[in-house]
PDB file of N, CA and C in Angstrom:
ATOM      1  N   UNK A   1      76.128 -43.731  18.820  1.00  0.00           N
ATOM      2  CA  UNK A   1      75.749 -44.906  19.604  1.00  0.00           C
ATOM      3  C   UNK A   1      76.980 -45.506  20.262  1.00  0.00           C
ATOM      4  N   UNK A   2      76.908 -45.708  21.571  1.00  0.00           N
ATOM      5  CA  UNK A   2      77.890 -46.047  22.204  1.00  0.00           C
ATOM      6  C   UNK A   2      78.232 -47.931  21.882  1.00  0.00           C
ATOM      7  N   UNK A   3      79.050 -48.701  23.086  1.00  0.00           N
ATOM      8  CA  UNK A   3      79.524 -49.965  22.426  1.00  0.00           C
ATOM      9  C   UNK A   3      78.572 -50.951  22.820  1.00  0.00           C
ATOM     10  N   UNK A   4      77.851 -50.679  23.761  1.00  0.00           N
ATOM     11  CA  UNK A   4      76.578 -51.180  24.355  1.00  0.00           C
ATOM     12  C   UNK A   4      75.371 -51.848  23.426  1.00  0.00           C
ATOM     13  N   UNK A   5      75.361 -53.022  23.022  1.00  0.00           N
ATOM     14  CA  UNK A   5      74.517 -53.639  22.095  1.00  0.00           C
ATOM     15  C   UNK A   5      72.916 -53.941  23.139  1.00  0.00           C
ATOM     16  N   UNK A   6      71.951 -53.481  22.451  1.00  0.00           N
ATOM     17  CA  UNK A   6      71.038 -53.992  23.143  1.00  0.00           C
ATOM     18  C   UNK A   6      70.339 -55.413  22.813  1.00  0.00           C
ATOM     19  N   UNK A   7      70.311 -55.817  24.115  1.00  0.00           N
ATOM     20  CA  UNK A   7      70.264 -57.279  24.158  1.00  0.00           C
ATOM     21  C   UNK A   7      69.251 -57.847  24.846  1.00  0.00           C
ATOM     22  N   UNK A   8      68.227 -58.471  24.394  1.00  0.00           N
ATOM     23  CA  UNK A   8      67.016 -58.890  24.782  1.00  0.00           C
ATOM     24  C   UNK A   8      66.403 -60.318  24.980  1.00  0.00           C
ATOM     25  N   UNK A   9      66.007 -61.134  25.734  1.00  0.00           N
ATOM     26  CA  UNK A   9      65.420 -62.131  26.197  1.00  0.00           C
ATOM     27  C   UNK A   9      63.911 -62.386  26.177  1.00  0.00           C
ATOM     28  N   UNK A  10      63.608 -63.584  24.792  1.00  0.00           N
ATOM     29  CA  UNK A  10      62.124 -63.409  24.510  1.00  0.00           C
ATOM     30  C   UNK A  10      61.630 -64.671  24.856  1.00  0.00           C
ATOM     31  N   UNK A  11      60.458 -65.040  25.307  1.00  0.00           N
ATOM     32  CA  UNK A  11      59.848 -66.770  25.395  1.00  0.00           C
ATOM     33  C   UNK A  11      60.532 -67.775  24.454  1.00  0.00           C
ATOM     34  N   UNK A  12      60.702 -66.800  23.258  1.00  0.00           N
ATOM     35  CA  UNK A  12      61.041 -67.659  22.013  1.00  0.00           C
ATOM     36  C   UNK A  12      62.376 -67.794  21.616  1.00  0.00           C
ATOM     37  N   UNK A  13      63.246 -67.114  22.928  1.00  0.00           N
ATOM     38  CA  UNK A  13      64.862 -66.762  22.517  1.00  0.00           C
ATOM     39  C   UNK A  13      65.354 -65.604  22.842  1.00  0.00           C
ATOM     40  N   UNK A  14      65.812 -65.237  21.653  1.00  0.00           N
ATOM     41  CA  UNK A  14      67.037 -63.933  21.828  1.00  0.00           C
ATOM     42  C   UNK A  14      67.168 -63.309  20.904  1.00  0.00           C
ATOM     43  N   UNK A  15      67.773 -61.693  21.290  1.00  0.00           N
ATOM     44  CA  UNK A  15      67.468 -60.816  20.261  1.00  0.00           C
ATOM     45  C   UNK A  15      68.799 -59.817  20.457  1.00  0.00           C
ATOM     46  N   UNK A  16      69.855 -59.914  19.274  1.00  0.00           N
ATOM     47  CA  UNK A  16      70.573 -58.482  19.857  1.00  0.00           C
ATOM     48  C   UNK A  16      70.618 -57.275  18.510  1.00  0.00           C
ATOM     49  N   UNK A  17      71.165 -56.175  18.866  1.00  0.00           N
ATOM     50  CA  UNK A  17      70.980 -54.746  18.015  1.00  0.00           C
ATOM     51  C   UNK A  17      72.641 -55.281  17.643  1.00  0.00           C
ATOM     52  N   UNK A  18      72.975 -54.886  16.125  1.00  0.00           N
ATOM     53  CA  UNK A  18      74.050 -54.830  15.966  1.00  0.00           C
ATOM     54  C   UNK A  18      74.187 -53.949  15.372  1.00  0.00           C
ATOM     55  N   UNK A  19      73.237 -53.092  14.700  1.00  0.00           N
ATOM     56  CA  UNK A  19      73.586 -51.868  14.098  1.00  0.00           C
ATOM     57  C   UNK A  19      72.214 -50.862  14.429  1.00  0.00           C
ATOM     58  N   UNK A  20      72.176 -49.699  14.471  1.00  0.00           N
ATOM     59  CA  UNK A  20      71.020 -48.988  14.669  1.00  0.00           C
ATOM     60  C   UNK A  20      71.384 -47.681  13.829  1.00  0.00           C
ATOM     61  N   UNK A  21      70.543 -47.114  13.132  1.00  0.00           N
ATOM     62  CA  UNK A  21      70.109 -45.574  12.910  1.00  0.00           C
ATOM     63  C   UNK A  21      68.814 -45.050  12.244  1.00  0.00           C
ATOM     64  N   UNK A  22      69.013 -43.950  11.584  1.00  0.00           N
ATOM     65  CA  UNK A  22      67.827 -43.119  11.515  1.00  0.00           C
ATOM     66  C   UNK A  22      67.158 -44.169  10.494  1.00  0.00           C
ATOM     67  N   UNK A  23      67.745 -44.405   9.622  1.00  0.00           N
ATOM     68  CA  UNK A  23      66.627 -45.747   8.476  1.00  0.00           C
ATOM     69  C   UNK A  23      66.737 -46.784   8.208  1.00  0.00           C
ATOM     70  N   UNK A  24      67.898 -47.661   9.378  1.00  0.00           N
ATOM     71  CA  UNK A  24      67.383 -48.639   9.370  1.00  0.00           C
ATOM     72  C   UNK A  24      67.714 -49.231  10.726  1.00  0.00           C
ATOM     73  N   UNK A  25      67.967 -50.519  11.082  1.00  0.00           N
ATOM     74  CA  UNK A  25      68.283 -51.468  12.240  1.00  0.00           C
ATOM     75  C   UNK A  25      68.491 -52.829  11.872  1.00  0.00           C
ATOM     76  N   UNK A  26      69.490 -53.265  12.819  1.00  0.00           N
ATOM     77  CA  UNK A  26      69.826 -54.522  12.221  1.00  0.00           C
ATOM     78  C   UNK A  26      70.212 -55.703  13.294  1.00  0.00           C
ATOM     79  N   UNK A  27      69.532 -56.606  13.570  1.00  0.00           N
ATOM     80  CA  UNK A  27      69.393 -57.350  14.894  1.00  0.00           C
ATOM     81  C   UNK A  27      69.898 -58.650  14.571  1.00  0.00           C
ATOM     82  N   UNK A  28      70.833 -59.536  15.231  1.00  0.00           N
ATOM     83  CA  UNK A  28      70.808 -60.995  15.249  1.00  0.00           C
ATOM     84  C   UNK A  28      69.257 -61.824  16.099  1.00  0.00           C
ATOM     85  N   UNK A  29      68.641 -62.473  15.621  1.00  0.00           N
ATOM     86  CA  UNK A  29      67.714 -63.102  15.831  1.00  0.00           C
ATOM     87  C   UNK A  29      67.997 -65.067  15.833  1.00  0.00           C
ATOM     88  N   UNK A  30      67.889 -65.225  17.754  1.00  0.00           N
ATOM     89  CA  UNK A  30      68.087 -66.445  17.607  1.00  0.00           C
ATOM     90  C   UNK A  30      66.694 -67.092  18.289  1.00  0.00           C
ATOM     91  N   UNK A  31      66.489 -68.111  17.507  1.00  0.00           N
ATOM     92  CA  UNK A  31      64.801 -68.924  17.674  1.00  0.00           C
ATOM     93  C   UNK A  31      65.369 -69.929  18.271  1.00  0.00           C
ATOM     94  N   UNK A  32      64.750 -70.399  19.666  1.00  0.00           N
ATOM     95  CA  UNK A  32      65.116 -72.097  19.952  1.00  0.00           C
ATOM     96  C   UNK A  32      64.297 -72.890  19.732  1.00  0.00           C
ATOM     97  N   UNK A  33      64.859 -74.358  19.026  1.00  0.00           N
ATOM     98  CA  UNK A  33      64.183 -75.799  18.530  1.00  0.00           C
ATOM     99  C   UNK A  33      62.488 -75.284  19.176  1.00  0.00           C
ATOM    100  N   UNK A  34      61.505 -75.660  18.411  1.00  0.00           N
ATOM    101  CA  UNK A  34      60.106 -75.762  19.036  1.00  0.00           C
ATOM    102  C   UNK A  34      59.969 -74.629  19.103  1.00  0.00           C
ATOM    103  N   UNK A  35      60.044 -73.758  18.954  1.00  0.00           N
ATOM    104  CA  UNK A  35      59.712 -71.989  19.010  1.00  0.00           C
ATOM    105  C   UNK A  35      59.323 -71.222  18.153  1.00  0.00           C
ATOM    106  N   UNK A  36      58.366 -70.447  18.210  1.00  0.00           N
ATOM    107  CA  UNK A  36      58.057 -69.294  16.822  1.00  0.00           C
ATOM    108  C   UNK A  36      57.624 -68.088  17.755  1.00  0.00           C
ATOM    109  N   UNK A  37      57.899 -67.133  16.736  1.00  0.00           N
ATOM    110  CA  UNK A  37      57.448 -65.668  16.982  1.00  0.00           C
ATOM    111  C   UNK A  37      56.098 -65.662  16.580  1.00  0.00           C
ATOM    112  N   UNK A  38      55.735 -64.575  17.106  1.00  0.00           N
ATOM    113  CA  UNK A  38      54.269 -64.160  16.918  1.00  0.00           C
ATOM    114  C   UNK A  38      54.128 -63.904  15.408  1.00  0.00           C
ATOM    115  N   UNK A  39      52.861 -64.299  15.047  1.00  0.00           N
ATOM    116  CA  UNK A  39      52.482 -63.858  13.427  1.00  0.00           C
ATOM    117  C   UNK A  39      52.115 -62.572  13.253  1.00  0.00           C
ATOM    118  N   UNK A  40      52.888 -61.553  12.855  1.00  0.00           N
ATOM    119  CA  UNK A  40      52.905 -60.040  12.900  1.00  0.00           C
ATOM    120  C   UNK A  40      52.882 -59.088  11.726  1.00  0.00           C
ATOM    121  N   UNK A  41      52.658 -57.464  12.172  1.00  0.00           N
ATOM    122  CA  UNK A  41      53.236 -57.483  10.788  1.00  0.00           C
ATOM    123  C   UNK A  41      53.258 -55.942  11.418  1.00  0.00           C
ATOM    124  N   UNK A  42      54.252 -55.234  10.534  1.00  0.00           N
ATOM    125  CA  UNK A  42      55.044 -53.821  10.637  1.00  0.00           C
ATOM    126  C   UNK A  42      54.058 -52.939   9.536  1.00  0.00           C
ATOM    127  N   UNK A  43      53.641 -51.623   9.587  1.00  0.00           N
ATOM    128  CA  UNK A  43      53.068 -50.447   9.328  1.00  0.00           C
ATOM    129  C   UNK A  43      53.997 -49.467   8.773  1.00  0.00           C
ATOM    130  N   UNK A  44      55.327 -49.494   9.075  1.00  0.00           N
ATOM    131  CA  UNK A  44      56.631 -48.732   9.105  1.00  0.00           C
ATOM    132  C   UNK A  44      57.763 -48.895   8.871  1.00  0.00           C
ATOM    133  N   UNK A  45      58.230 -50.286   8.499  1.00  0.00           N
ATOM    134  CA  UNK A  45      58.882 -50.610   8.307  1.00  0.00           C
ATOM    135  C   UNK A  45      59.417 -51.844   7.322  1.00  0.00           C
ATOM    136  N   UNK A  46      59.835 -52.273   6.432  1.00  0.00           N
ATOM    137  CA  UNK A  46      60.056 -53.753   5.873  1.00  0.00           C
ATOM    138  C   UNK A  46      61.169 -54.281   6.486  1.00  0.00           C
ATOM    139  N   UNK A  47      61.513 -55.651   5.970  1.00  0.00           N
ATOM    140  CA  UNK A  47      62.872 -56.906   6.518  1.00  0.00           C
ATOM    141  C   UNK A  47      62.835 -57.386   5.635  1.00  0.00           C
ATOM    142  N   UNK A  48      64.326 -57.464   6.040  1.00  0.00           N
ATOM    143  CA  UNK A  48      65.179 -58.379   5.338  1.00  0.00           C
ATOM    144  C   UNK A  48      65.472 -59.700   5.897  1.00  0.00           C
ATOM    145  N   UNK A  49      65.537 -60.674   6.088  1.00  0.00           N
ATOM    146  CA  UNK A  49      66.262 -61.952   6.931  1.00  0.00           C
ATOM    147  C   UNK A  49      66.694 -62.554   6.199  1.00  0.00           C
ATOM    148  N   UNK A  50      67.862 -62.569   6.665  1.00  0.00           N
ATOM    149  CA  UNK A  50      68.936 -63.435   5.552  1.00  0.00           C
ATOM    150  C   UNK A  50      69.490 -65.038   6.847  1.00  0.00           C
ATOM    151  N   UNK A  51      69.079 -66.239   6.431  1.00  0.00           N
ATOM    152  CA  UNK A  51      69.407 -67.100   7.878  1.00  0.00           C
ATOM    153  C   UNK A  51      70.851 -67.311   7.692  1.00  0.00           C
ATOM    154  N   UNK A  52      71.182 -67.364   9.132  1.00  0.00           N
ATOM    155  CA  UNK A  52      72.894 -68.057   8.698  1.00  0.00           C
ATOM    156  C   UNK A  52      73.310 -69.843   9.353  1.00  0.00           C
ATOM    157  N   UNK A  53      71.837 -70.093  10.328  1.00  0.00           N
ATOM    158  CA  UNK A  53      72.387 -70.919  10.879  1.00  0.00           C
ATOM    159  C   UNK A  53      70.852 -71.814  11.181  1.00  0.00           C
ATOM    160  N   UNK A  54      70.873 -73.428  11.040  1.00  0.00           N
ATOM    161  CA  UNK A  54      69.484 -73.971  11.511  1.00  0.00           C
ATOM    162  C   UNK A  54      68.443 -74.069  10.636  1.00  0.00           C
ATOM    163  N   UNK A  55      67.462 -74.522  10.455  1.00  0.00           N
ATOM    164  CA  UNK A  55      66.675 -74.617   9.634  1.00  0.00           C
ATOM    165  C   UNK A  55      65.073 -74.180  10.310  1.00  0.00           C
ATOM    166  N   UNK A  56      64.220 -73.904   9.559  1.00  0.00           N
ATOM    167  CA  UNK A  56      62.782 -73.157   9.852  1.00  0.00           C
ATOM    168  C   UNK A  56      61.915 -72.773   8.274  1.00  0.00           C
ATOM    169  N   UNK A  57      60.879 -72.419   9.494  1.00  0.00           N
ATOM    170  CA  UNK A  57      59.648 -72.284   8.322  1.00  0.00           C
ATOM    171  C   UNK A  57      59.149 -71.086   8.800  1.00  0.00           C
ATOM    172  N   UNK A  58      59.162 -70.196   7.833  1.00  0.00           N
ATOM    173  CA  UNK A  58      58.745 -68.566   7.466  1.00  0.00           C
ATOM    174  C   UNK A  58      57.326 -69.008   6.791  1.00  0.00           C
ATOM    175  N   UNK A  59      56.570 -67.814   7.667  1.00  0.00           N
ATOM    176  CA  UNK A  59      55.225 -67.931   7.131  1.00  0.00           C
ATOM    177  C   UNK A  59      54.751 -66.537   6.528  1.00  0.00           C
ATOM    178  N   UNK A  60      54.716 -66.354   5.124  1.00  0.00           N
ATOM    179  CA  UNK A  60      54.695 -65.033   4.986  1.00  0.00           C
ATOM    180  C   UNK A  60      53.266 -64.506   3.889  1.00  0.00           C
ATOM    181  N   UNK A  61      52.707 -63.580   4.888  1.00  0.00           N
ATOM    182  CA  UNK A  61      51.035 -63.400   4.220  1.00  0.00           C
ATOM    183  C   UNK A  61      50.268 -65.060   3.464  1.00  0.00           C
ATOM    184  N   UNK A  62      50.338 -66.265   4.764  1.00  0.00           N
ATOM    185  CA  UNK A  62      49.852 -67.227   4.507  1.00  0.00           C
ATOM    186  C   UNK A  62      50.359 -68.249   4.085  1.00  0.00           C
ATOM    187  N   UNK A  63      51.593 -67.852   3.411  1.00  0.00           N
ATOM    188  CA  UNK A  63      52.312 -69.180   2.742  1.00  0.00           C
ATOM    189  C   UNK A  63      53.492 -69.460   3.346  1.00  0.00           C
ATOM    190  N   UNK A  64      53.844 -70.853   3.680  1.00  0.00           N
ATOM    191  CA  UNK A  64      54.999 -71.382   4.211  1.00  0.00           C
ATOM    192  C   UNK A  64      56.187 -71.647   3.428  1.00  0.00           C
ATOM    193  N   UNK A  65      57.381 -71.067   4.029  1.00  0.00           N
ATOM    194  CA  UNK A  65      58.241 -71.489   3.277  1.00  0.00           C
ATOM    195  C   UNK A  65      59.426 -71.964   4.143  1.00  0.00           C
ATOM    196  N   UNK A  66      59.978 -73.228   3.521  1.00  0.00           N
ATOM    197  CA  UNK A  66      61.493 -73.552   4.651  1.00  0.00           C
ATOM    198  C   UNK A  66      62.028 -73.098   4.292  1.00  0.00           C
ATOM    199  N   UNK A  67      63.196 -72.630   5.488  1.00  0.00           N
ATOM    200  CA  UNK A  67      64.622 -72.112   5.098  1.00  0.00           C
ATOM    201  C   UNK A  67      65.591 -72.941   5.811  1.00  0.00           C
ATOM    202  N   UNK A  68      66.549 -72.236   5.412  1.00  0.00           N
ATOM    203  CA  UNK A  68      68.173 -73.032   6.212  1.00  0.00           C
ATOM    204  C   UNK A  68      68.911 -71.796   6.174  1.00  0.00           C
ATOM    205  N   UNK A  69      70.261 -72.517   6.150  1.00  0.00           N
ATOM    206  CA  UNK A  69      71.074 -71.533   5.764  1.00  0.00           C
ATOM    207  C   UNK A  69      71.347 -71.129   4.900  1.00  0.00           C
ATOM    208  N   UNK A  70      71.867 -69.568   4.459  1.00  0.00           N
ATOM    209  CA  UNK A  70      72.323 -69.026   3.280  1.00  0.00           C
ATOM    210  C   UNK A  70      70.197 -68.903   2.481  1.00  0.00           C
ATOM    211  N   UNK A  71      69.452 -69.155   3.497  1.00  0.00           N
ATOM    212  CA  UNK A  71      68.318 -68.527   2.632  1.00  0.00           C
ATOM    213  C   UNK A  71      67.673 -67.189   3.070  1.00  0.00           C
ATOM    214  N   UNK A  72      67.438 -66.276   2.054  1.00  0.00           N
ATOM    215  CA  UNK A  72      66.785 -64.826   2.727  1.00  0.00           C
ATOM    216  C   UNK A  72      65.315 -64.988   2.485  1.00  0.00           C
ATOM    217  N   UNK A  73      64.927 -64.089   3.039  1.00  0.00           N
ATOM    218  CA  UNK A  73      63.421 -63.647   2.538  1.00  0.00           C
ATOM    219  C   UNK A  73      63.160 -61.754   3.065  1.00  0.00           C
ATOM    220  N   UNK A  74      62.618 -61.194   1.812  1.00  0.00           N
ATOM    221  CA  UNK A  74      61.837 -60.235   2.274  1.00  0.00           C
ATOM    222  C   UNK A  74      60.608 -60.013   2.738  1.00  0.00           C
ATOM    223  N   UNK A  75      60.246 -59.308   3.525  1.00  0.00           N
ATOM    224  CA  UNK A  75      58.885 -59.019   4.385  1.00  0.00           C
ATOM    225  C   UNK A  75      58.394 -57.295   4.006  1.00  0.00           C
ATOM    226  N   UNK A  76      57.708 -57.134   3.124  1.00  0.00           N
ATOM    227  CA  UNK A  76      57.476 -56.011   2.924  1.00  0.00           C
ATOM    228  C   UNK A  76      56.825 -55.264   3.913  1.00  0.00           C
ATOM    229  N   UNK A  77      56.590 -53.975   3.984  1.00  0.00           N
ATOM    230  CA  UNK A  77      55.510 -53.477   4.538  1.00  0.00           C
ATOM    231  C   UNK A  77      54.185 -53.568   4.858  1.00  0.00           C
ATOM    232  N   UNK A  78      53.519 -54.061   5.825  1.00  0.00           N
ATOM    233  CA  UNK A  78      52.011 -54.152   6.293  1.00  0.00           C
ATOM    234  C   UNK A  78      52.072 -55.925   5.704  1.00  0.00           C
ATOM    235  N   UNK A  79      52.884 -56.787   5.797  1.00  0.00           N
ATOM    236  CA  UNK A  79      53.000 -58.247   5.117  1.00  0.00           C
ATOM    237  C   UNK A  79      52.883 -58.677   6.648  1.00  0.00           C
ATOM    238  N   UNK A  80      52.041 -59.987   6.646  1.00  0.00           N
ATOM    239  CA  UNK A  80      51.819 -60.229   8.094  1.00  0.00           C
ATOM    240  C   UNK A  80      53.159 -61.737   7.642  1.00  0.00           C
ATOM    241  N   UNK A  81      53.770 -61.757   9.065  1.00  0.00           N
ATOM    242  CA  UNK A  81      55.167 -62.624   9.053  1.00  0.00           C
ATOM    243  C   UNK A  81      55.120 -63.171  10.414  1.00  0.00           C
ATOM    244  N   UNK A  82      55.824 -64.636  10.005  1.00  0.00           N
ATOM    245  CA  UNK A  82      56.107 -64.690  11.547  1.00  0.00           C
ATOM    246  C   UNK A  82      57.244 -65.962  11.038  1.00  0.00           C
ATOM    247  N   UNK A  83      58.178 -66.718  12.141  1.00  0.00           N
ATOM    248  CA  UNK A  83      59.555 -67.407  11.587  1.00  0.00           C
ATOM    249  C   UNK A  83      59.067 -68.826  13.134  1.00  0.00           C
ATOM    250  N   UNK A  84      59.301 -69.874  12.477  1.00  0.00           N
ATOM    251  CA  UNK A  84      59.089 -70.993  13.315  1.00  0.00           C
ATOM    252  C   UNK A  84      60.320 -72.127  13.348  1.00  0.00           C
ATOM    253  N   UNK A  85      61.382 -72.393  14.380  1.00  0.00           N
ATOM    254  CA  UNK A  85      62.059 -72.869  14.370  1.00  0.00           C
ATOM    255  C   UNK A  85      61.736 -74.627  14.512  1.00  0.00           C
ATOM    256  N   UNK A  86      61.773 -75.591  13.547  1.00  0.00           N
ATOM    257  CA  UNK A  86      61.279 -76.886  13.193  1.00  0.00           C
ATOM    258  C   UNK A  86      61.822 -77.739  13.602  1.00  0.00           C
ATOM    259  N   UNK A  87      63.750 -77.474  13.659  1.00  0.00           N
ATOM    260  CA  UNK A  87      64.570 -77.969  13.738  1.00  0.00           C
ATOM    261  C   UNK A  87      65.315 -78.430  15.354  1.00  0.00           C
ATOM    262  N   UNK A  88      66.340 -79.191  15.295  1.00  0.00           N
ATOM    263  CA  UNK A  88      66.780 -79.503  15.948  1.00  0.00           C
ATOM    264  C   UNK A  88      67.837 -78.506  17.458  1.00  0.00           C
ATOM    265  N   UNK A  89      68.350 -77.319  16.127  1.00  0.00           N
ATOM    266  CA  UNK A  89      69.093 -76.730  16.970  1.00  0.00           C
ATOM    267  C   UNK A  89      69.063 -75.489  16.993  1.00  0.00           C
ATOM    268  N   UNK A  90      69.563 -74.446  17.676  1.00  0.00           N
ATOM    269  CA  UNK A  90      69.011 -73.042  17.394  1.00  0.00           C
ATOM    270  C   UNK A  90      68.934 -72.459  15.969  1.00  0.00           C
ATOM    271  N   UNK A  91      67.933 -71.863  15.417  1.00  0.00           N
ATOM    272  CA  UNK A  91      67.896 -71.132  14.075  1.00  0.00           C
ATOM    273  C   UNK A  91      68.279 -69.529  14.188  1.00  0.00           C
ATOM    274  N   UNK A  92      69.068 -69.516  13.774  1.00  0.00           N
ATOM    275  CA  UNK A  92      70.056 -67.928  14.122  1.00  0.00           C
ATOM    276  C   UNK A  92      69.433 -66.818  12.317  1.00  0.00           C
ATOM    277  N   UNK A  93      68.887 -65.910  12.200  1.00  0.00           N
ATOM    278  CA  UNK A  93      69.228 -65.160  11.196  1.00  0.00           C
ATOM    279  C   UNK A  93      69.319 -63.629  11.790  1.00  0.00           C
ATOM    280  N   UNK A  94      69.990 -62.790  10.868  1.00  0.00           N
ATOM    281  CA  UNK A  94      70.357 -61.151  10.439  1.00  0.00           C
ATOM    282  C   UNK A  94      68.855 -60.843  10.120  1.00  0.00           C
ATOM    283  N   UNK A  95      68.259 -59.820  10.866  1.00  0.00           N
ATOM    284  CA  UNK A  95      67.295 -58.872  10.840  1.00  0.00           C
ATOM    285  C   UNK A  95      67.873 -57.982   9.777  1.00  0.00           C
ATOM    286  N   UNK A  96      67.711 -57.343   8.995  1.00  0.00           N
ATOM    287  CA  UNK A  96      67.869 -55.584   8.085  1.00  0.00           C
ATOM    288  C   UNK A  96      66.370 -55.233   8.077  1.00  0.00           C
ATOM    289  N   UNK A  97      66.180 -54.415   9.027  1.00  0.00           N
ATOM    290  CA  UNK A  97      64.866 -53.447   8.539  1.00  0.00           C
ATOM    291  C   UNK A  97      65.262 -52.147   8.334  1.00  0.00           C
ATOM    292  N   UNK A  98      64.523 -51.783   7.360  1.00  0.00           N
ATOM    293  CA  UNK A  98      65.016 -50.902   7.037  1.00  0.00           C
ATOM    294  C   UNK A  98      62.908 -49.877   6.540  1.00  0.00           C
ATOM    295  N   UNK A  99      63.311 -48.664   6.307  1.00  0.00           N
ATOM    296  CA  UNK A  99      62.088 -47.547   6.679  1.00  0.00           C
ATOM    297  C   UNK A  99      62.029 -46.454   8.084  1.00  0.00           C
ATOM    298  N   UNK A 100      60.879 -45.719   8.301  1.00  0.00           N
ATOM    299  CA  UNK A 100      61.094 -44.449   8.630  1.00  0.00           C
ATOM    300  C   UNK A 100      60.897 -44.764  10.317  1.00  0.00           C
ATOM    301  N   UNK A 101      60.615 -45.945  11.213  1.00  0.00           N
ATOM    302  CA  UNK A 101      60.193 -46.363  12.487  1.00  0.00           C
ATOM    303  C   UNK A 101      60.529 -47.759  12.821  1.00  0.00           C
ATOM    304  N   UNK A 102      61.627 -47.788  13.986  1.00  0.00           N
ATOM    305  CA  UNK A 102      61.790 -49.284  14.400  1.00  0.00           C
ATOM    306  C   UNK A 102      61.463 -49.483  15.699  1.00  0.00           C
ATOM    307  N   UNK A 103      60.543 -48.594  16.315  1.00  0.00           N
ATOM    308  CA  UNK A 103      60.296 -48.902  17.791  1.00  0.00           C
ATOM    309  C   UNK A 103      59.432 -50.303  17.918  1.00  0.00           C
ATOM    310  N   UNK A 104      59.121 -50.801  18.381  1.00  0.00           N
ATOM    311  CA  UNK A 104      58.686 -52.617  19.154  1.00  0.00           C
ATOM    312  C   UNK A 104      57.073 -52.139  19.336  1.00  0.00           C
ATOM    313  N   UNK A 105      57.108 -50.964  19.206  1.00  0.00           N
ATOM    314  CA  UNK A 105      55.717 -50.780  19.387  1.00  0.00           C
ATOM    315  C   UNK A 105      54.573 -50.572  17.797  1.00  0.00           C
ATOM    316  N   UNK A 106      55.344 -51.206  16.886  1.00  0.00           N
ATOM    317  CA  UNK A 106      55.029 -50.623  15.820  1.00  0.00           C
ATOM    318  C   UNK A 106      54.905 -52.510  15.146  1.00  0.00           C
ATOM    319  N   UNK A 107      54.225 -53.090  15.983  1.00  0.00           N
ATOM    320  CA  UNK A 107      54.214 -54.331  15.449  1.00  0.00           C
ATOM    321  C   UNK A 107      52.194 -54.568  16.258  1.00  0.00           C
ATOM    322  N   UNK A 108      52.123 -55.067  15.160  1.00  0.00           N
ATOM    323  CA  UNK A 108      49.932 -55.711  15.067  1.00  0.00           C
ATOM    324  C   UNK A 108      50.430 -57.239  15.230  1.00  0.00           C
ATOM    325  N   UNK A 109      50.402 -57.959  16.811  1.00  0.00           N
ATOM    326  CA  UNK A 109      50.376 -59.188  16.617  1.00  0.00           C
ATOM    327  C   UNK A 109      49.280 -60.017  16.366  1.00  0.00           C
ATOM    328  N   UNK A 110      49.054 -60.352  15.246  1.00  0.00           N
ATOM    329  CA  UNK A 110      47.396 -61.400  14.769  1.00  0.00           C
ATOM    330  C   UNK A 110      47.673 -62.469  15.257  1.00  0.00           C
ATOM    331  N   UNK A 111      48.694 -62.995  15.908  1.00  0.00           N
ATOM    332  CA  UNK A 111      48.772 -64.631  16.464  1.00  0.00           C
ATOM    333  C   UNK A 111      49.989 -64.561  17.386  1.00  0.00           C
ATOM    334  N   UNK A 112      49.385 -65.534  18.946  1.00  0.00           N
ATOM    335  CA  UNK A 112      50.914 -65.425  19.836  1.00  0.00           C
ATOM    336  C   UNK A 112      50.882 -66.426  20.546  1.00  0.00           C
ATOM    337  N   UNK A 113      52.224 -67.173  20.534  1.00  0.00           N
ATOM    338  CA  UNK A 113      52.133 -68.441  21.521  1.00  0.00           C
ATOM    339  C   UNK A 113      52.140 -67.861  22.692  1.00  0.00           C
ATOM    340  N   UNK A 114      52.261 -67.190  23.174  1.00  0.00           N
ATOM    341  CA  UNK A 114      52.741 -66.233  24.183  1.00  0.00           C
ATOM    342  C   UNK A 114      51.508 -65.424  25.168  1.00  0.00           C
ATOM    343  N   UNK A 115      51.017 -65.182  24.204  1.00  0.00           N
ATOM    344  CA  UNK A 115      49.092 -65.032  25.235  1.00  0.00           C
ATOM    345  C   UNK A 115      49.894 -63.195  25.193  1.00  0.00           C
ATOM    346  N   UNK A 116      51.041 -62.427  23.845  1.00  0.00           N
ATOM    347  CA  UNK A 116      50.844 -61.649  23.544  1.00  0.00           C
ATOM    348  C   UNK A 116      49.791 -60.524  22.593  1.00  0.00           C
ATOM    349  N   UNK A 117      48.974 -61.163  22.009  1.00  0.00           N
ATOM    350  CA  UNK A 117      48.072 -60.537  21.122  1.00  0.00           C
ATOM    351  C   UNK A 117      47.239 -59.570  21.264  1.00  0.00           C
ATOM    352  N   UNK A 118      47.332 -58.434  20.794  1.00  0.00           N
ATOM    353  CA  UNK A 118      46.109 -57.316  21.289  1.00  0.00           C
ATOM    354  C   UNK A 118      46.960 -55.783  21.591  1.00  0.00           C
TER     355      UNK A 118
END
């Protein structure tokens, strides 16, 4: 892999690759104030999110939980997830997924602010 980070622009923020290979991937994930990702969930893969920066509420197979900094959570396989930034200022965490598929196409969105679903 060359030095070229892939770097992405979502409704909800920003997304970059900081590490990639065959089993796993590993992305900085930044949420802005008032923002959440779609409520989703992976077939192929689990996560890790470890936050480093900001505070939010992880919703994971139904139950809410806040985080800040220095808090992780795992997302197992086929676990429907989604991360909602509550706070004031950007909520920054470390993606680790890790399993056998990390293509973008390998995500079931059940909920989207975004009028992504389906």
């Amino acid at each position: 892999m060359g030095m070229t980070s892939e770097h992405a622009e979502r409704p909800w923020g920003t997304y970059t690759v900081l590490d990639e290979a065959s089993d796993h991937k590993v992305k900085r994930i930044v949420v802005h104030p008032g923002k959440r990702l779609s409520y989703q969930r992976h077939t192929r893969r689990a996560e890790h999110w470890f936050v480093v920066a900001g505070n939010g509420i992880v919703t994971l197979d139904g139950t809410d939980l806040e985080v800040a900094a220095g808090t992780a959570v795992d997302i197992g396989y086929g676990a429907a997830h989604r991360v909602a930034n509550n706070g004031a200022e950007d909520l920054v965490f470390i993606e680790v997924q890790s399993g056998s598929y990390f293509g973008e196409d390998d995500i079931e969105r059940l909920e989207d602010d975004f009028g992504r679903v389906g």
